[in-house]
PDB file of N, CA and C in Angstrom:
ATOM      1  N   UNK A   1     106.810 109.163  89.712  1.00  0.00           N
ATOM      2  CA  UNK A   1     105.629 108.420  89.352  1.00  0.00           C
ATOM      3  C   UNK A   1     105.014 107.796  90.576  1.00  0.00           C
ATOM      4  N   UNK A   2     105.971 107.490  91.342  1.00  0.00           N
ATOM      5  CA  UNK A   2     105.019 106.881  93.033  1.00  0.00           C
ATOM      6  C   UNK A   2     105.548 105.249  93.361  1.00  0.00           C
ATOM      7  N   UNK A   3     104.674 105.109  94.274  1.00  0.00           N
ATOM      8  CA  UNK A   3     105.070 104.173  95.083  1.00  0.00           C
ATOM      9  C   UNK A   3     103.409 103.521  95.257  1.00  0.00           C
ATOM     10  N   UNK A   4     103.185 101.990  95.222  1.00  0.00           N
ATOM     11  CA  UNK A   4     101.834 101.197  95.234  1.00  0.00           C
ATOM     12  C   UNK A   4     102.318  99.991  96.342  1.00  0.00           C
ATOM     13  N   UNK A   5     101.720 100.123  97.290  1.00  0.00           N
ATOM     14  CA  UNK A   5     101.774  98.735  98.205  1.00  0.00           C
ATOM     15  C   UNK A   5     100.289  97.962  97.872  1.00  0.00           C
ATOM     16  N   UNK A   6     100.629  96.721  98.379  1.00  0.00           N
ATOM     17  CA  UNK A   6      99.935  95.322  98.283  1.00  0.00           C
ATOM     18  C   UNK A   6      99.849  94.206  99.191  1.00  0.00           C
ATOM     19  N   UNK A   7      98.816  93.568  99.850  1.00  0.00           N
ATOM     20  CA  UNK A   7      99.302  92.345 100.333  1.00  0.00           C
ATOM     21  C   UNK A   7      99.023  91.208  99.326  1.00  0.00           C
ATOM     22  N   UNK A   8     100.217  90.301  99.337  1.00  0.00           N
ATOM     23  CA  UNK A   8      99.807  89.124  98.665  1.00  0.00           C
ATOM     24  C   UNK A   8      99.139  88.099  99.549  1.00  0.00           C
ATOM     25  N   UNK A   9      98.743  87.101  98.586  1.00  0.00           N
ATOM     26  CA  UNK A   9      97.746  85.892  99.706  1.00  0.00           C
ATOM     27  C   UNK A   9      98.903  85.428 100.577  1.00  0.00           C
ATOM     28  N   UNK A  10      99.680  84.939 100.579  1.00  0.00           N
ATOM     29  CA  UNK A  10     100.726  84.612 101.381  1.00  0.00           C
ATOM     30  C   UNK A  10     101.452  85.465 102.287  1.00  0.00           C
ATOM     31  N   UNK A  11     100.829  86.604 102.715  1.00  0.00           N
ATOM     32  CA  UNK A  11     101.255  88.065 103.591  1.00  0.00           C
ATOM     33  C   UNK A  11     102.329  88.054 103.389  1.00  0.00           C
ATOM     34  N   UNK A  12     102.873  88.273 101.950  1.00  0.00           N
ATOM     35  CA  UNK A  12     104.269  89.055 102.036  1.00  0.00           C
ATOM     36  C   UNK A  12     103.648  90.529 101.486  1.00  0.00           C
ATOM     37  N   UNK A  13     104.466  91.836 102.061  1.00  0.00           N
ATOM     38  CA  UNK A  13     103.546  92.987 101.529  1.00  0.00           C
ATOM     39  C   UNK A  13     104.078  93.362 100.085  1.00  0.00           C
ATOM     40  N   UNK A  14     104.194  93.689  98.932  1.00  0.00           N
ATOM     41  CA  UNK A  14     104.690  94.228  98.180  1.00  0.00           C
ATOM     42  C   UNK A  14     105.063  95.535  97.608  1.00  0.00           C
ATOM     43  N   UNK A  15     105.351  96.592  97.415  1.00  0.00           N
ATOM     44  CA  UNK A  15     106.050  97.651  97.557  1.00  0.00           C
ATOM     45  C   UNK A  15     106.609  98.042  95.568  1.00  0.00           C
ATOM     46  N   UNK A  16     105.665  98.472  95.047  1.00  0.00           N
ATOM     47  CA  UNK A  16     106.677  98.767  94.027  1.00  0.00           C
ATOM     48  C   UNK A  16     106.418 100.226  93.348  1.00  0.00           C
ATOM     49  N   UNK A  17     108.230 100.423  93.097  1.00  0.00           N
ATOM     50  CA  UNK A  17     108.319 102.298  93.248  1.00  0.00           C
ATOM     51  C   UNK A  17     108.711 101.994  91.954  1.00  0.00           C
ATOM     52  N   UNK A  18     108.301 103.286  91.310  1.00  0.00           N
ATOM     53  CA  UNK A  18     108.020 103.372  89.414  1.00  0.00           C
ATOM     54  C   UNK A  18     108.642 104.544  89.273  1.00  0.00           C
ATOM     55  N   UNK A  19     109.679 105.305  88.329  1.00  0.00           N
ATOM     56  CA  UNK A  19     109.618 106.685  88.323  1.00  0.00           C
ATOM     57  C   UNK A  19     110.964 107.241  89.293  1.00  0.00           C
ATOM     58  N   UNK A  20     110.038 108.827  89.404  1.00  0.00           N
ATOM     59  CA  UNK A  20     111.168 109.501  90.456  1.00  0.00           C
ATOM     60  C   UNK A  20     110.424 109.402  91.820  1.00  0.00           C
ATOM     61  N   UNK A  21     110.702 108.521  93.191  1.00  0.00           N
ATOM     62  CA  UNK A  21     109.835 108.446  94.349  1.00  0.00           C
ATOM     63  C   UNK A  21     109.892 110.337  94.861  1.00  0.00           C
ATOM     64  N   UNK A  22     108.644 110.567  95.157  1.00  0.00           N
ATOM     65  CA  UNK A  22     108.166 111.240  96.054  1.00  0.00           C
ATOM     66  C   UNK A  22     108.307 110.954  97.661  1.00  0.00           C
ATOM     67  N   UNK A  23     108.403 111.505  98.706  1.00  0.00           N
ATOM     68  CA  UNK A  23     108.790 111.271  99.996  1.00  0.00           C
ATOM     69  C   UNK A  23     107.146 111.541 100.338  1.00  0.00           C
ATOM     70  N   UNK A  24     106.092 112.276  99.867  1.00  0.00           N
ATOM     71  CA  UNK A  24     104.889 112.365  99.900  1.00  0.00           C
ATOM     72  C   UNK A  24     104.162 110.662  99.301  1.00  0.00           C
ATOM     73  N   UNK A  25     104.506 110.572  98.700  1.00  0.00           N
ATOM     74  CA  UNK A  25     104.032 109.122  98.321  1.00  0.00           C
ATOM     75  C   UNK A  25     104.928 108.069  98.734  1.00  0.00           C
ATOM     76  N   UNK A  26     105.724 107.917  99.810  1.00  0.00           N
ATOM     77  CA  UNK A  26     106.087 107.023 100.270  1.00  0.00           C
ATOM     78  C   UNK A  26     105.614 106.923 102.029  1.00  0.00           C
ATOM     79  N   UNK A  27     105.170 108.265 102.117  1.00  0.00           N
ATOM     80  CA  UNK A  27     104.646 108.570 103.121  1.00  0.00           C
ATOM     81  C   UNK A  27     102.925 107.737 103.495  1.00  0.00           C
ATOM     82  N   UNK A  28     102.616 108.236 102.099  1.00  0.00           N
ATOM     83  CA  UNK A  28     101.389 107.527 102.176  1.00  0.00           C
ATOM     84  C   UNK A  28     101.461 105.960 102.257  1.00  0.00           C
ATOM     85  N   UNK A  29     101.998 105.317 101.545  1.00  0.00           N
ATOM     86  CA  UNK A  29     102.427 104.214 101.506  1.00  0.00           C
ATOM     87  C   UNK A  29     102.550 103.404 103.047  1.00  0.00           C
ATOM     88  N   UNK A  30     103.226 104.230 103.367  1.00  0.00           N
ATOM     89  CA  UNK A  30     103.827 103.768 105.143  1.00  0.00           C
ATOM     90  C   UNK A  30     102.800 103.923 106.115  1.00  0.00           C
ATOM     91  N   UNK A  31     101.435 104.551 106.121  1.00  0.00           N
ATOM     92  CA  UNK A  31     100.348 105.476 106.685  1.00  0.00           C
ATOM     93  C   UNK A  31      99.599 104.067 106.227  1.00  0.00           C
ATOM     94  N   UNK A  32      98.843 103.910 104.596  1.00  0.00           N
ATOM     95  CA  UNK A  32      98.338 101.929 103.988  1.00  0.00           C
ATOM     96  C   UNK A  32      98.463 101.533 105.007  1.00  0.00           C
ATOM     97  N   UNK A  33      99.980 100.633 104.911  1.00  0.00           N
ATOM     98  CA  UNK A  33     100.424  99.682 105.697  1.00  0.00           C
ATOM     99  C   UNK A  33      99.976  99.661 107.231  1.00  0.00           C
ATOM    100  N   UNK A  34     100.608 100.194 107.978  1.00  0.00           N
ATOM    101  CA  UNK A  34     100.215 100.569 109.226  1.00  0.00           C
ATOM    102  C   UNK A  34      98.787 100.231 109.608  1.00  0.00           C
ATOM    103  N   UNK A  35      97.794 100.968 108.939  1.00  0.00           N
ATOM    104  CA  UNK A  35      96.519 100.507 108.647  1.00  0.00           C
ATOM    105  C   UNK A  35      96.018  99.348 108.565  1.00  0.00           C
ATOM    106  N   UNK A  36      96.704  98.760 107.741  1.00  0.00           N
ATOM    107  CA  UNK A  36      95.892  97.422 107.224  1.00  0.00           C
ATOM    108  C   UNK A  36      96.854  96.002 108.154  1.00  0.00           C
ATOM    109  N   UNK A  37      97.917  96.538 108.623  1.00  0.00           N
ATOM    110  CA  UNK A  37      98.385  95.703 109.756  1.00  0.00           C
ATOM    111  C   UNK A  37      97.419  95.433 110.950  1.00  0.00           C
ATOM    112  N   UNK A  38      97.731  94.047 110.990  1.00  0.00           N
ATOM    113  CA  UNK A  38      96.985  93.171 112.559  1.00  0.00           C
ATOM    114  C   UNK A  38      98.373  93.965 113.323  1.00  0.00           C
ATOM    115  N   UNK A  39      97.698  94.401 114.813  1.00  0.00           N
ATOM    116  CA  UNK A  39      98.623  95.432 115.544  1.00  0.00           C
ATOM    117  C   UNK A  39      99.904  94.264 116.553  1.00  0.00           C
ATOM    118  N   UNK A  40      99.982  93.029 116.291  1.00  0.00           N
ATOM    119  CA  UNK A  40     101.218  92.302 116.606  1.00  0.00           C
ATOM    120  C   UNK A  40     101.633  91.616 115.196  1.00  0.00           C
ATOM    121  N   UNK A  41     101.293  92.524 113.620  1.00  0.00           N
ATOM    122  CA  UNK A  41     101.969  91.469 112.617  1.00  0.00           C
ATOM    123  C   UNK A  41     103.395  91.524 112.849  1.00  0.00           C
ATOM    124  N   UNK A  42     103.957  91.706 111.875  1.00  0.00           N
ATOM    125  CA  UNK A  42     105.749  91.555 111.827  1.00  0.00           C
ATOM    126  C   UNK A  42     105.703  91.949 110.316  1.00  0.00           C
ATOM    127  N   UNK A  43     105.781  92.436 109.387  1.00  0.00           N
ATOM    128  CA  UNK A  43     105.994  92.465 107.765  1.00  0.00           C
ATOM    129  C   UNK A  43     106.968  91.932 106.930  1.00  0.00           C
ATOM    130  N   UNK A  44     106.621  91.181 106.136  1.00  0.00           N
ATOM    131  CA  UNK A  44     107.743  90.830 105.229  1.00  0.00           C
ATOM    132  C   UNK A  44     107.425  91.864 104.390  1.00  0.00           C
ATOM    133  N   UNK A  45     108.740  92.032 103.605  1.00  0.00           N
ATOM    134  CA  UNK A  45     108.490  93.479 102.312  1.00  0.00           C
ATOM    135  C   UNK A  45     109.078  93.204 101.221  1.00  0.00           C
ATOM    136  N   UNK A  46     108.286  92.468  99.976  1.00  0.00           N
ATOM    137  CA  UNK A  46     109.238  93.172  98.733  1.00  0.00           C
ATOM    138  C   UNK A  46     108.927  94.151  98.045  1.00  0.00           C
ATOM    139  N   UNK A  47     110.155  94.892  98.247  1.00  0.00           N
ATOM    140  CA  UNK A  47     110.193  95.840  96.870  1.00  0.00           C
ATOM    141  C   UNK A  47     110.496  95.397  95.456  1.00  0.00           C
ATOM    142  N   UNK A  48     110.056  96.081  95.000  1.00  0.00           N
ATOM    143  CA  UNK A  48     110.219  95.943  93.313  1.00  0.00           C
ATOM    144  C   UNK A  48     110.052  97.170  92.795  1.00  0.00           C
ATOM    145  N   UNK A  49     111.592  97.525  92.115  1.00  0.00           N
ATOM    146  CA  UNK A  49     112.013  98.893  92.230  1.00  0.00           C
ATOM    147  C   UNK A  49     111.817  98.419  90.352  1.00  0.00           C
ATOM    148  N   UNK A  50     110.998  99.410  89.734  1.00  0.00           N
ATOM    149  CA  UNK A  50     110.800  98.997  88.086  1.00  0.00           C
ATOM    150  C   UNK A  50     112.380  99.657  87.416  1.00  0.00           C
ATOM    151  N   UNK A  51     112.075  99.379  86.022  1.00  0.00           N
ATOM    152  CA  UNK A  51     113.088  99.471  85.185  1.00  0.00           C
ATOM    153  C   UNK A  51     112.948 101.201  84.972  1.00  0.00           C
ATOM    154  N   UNK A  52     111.542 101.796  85.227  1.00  0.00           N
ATOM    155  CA  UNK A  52     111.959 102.930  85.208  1.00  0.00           C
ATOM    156  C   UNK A  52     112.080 104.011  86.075  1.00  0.00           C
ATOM    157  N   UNK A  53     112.975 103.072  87.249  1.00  0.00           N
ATOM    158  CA  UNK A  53     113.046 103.888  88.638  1.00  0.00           C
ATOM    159  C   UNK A  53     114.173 105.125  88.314  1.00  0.00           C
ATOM    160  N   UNK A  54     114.097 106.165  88.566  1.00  0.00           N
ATOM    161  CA  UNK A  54     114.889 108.022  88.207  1.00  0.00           C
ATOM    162  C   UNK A  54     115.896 108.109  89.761  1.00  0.00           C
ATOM    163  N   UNK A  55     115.370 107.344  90.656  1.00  0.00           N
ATOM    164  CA  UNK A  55     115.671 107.791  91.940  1.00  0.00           C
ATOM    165  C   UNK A  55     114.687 108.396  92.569  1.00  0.00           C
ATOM    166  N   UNK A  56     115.047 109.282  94.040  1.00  0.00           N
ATOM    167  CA  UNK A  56     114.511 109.905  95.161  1.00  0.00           C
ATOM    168  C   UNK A  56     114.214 111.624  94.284  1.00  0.00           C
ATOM    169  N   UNK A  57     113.012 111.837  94.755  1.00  0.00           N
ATOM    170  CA  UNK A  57     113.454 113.707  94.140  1.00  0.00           C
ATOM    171  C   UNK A  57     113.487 114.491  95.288  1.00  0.00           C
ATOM    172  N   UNK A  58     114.472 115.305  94.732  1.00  0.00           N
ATOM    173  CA  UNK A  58     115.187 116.170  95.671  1.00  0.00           C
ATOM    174  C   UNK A  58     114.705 116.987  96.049  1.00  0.00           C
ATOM    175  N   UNK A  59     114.900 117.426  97.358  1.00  0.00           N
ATOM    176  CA  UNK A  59     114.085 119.203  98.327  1.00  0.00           C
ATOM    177  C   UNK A  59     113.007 118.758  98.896  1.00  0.00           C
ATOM    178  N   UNK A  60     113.262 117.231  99.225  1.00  0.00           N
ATOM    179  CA  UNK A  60     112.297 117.098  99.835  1.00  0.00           C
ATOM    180  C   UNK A  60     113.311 116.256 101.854  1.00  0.00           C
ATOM    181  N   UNK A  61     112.523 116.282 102.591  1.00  0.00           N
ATOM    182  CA  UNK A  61     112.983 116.123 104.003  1.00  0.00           C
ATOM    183  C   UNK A  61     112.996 114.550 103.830  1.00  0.00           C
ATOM    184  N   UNK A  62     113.975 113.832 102.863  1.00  0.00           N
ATOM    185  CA  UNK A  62     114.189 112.406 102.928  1.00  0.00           C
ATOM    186  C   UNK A  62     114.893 112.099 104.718  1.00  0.00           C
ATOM    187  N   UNK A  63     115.253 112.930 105.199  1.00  0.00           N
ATOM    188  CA  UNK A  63     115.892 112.579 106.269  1.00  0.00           C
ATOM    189  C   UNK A  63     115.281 112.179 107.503  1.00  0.00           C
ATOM    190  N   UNK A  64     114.259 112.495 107.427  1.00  0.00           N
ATOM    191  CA  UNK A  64     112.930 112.307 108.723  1.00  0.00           C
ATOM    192  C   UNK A  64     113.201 110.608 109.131  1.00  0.00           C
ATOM    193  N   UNK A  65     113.808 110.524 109.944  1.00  0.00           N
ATOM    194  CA  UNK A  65     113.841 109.363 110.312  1.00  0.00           C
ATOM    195  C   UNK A  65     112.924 108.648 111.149  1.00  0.00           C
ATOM    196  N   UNK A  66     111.655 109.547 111.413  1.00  0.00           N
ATOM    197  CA  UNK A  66     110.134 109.541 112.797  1.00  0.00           C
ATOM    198  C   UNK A  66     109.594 107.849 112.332  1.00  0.00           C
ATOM    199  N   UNK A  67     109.884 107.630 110.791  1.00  0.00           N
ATOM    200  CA  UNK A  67     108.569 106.541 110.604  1.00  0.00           C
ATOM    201  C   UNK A  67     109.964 105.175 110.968  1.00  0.00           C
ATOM    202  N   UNK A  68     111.407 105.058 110.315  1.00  0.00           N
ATOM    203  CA  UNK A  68     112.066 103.847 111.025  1.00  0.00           C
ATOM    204  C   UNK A  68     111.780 103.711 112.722  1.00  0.00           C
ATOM    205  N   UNK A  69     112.002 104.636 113.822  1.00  0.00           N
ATOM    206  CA  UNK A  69     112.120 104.813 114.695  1.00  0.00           C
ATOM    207  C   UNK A  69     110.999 104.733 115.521  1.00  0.00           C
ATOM    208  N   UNK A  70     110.434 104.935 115.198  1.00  0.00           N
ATOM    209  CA  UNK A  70     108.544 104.512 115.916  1.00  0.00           C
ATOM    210  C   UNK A  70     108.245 103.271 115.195  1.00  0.00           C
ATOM    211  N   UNK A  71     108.170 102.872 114.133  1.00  0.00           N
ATOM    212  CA  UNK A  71     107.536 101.830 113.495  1.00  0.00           C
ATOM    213  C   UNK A  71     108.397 100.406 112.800  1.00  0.00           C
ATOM    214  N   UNK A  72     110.053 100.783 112.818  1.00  0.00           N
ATOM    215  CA  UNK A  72     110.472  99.740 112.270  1.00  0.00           C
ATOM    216  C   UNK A  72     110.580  98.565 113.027  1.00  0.00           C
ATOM    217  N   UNK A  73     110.376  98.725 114.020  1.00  0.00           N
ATOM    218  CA  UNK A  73     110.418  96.761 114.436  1.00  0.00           C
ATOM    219  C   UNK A  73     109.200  96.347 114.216  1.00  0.00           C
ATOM    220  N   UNK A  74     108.024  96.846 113.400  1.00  0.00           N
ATOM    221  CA  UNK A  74     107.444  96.228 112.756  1.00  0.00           C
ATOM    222  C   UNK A  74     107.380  95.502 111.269  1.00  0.00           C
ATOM    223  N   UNK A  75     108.792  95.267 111.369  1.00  0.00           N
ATOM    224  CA  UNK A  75     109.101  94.791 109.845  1.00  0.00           C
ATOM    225  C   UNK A  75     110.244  93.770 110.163  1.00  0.00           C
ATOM    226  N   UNK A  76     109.632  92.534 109.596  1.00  0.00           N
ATOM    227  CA  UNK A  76     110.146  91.143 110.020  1.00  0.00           C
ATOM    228  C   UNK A  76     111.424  91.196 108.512  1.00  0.00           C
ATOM    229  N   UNK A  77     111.327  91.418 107.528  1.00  0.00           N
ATOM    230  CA  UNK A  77     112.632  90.916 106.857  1.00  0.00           C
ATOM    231  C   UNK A  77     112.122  92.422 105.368  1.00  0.00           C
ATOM    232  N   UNK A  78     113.062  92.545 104.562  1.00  0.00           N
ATOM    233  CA  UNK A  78     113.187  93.189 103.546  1.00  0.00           C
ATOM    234  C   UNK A  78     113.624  92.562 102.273  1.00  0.00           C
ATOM    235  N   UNK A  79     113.145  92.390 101.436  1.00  0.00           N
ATOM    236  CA  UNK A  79     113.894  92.322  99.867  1.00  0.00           C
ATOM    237  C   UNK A  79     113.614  92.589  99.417  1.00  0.00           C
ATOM    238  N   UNK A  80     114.802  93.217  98.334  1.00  0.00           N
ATOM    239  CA  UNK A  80     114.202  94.166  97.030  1.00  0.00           C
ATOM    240  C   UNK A  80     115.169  93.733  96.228  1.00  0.00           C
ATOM    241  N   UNK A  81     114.203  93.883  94.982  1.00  0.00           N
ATOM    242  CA  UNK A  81     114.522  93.508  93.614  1.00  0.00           C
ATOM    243  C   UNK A  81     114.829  94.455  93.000  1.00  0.00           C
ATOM    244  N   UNK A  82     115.649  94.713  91.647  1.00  0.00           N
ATOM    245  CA  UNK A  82     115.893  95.722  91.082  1.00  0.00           C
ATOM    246  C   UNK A  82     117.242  95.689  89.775  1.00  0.00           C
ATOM    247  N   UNK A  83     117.792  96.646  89.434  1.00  0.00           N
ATOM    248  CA  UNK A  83     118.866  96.720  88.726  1.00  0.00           C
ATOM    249  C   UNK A  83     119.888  96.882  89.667  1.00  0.00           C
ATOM    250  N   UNK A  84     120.834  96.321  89.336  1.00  0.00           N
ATOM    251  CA  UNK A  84     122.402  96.350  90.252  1.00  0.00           C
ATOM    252  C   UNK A  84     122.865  97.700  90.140  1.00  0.00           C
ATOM    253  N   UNK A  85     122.463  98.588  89.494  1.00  0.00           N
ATOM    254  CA  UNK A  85     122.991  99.806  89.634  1.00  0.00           C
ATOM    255  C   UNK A  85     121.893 100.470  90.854  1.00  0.00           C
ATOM    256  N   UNK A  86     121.155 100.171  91.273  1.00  0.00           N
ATOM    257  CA  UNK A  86     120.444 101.164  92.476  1.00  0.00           C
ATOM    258  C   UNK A  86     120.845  99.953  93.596  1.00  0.00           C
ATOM    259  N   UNK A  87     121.630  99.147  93.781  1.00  0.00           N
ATOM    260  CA  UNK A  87     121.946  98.079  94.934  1.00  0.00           C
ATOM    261  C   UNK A  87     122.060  98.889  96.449  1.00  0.00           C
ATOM    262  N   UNK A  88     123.529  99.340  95.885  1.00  0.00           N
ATOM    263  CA  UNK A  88     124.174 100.321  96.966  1.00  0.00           C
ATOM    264  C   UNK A  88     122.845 101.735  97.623  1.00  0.00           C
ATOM    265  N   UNK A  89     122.425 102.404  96.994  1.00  0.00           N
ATOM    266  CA  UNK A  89     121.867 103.103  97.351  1.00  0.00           C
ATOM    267  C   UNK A  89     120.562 102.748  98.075  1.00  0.00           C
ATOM    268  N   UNK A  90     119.917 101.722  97.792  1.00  0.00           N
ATOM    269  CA  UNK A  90     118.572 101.393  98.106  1.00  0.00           C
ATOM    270  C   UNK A  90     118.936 100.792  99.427  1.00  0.00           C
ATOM    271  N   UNK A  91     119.784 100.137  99.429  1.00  0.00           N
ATOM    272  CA  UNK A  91     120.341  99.338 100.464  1.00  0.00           C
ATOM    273  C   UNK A  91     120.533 100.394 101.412  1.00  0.00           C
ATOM    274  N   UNK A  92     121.314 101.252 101.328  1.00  0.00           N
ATOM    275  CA  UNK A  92     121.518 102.064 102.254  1.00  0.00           C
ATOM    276  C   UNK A  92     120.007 103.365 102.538  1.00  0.00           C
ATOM    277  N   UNK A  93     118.935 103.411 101.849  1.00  0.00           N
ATOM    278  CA  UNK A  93     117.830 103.923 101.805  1.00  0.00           C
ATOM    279  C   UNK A  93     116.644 103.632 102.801  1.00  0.00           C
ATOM    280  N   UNK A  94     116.931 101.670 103.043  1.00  0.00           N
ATOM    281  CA  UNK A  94     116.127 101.040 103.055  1.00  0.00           C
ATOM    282  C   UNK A  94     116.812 100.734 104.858  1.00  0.00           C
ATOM    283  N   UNK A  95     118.134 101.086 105.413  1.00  0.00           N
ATOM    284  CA  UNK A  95     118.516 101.381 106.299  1.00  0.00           C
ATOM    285  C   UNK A  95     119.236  99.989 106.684  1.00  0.00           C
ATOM    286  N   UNK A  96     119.650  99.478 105.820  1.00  0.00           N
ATOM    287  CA  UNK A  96     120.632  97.937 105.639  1.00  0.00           C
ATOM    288  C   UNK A  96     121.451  97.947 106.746  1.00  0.00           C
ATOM    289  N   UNK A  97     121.454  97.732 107.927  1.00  0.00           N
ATOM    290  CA  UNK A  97     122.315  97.286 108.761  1.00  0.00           C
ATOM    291  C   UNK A  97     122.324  97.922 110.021  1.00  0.00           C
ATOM    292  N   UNK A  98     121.208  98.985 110.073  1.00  0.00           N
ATOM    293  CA  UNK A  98     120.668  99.465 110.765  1.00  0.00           C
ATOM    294  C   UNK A  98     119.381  99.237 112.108  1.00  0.00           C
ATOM    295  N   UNK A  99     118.693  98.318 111.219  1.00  0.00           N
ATOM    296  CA  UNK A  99     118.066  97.776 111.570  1.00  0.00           C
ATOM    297  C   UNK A  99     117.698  96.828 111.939  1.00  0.00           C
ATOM    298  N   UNK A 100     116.561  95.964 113.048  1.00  0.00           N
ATOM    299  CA  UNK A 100     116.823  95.097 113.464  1.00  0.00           C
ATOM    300  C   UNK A 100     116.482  93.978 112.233  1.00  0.00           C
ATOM    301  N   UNK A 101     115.633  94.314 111.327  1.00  0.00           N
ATOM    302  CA  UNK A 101     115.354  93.313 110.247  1.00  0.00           C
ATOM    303  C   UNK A 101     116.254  93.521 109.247  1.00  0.00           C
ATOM    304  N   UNK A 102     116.487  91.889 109.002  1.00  0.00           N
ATOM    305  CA  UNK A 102     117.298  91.420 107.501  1.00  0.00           C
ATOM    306  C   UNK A 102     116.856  92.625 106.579  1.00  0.00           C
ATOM    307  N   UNK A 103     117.948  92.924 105.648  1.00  0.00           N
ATOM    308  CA  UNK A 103     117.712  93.463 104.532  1.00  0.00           C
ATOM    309  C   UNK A 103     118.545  92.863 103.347  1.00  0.00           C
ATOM    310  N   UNK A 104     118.133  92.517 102.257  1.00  0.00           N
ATOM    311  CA  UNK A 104     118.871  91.932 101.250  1.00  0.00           C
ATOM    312  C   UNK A 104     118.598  92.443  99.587  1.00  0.00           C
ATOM    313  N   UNK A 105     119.694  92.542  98.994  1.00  0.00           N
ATOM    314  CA  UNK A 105     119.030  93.177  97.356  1.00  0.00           C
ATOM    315  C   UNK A 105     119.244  91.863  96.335  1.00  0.00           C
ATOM    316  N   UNK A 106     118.454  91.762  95.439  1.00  0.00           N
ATOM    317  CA  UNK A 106     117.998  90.510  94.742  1.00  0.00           C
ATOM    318  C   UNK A 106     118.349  91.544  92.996  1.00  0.00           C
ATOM    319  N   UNK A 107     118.648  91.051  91.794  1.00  0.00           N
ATOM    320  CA  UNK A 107     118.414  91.570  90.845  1.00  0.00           C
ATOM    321  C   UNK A 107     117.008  90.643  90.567  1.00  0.00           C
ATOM    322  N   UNK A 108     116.562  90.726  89.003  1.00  0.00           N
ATOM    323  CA  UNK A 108     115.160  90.668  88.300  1.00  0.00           C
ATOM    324  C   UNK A 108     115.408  89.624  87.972  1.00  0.00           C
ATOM    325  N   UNK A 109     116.670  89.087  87.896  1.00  0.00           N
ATOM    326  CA  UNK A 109     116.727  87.194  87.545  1.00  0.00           C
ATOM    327  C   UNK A 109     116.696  86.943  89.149  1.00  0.00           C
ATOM    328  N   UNK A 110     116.535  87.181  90.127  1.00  0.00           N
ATOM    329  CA  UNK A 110     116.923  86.182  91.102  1.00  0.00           C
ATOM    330  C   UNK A 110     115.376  86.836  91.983  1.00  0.00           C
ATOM    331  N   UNK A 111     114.489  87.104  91.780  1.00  0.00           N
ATOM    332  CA  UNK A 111     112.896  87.455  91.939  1.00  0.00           C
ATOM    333  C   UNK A 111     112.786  86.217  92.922  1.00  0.00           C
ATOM    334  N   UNK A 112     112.819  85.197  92.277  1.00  0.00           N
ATOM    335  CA  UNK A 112     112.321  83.704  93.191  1.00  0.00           C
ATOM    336  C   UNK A 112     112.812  83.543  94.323  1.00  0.00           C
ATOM    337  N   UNK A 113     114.043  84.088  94.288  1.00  0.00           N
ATOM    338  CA  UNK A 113     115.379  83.748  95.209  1.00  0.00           C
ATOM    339  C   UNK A 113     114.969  84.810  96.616  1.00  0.00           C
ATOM    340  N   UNK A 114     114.212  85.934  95.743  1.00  0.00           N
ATOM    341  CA  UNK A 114     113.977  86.828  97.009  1.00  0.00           C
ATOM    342  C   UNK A 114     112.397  86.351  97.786  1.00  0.00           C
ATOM    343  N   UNK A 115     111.542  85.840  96.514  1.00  0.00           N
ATOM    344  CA  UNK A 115     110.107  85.148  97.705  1.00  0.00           C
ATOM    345  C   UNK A 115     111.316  84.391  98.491  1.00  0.00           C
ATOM    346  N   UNK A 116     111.760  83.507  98.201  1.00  0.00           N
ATOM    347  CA  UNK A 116     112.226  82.351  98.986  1.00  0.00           C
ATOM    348  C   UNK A 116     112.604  82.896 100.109  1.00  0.00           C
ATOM    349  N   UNK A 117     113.812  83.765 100.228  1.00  0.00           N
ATOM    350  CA  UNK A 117     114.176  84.517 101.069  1.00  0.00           C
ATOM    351  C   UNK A 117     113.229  84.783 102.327  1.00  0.00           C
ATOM    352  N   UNK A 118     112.546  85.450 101.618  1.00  0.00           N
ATOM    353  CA  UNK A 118     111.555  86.195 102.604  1.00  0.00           C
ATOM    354  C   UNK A 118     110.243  85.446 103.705  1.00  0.00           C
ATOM    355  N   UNK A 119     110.769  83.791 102.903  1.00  0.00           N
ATOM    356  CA  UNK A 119     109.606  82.866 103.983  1.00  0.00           C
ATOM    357  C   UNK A 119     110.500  82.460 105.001  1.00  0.00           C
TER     358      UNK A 119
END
């Protein structure tokens, strides 16, 4: 179903994937952003992964690592919200420990806990 970014008034960006993600529509997504970035921002990011997230679909080149590696130190912190059953995976998707920015997973009761986080 895709992936929709957002800035909120408070420049945190928002990020929410619906469905089975496309690597074509996350692509685009990442292409937005970039765009609509001031060229010294930093990004805060929440995701908000819906209730009817399927996962990644397959046969596609999820492995392209070109957009972390050129572009991720433009991303000041990460949180994502979601069901505890996609924790592990997103976490490791989203390149948790890899990178130079925080990454943290929040469930749908603790939403507040992740704005907070992220200021």
């Amino acid at each position: 179903m895709g992936a929709k970014f957002h800035r909120e008034t408070n420049g945190v960006w928002v990020l929410q994937i619906t469905g089975a993600l496309r690597k074509e529509e996350l692509d685009a997504v990442q292409a937005h952003w970039l765009k609509a970035m001031a060229p010294d921002d930093e990004g805060k990011i929440l995701v908000m992964v819906a209730e009817d997230f399927a996962g990644w679909v397959g046969g596609e080149v999820w492995g392209d690592m070109s957009f972390f590696t050129t572009h991720g130190n433009r991303v000041g912190k990460i949180a994502i919200v979601g069901d505890a059953k996609w924790q592990d995976r997103m976490l490791m998707f989203a390149g948790a420990g890899f990178r130079q920015a925080p990454v943290k997973y929040f469930t749908r009761k603790q939403l507040a806990a992740a704005r907070i986080w992220l200021e």
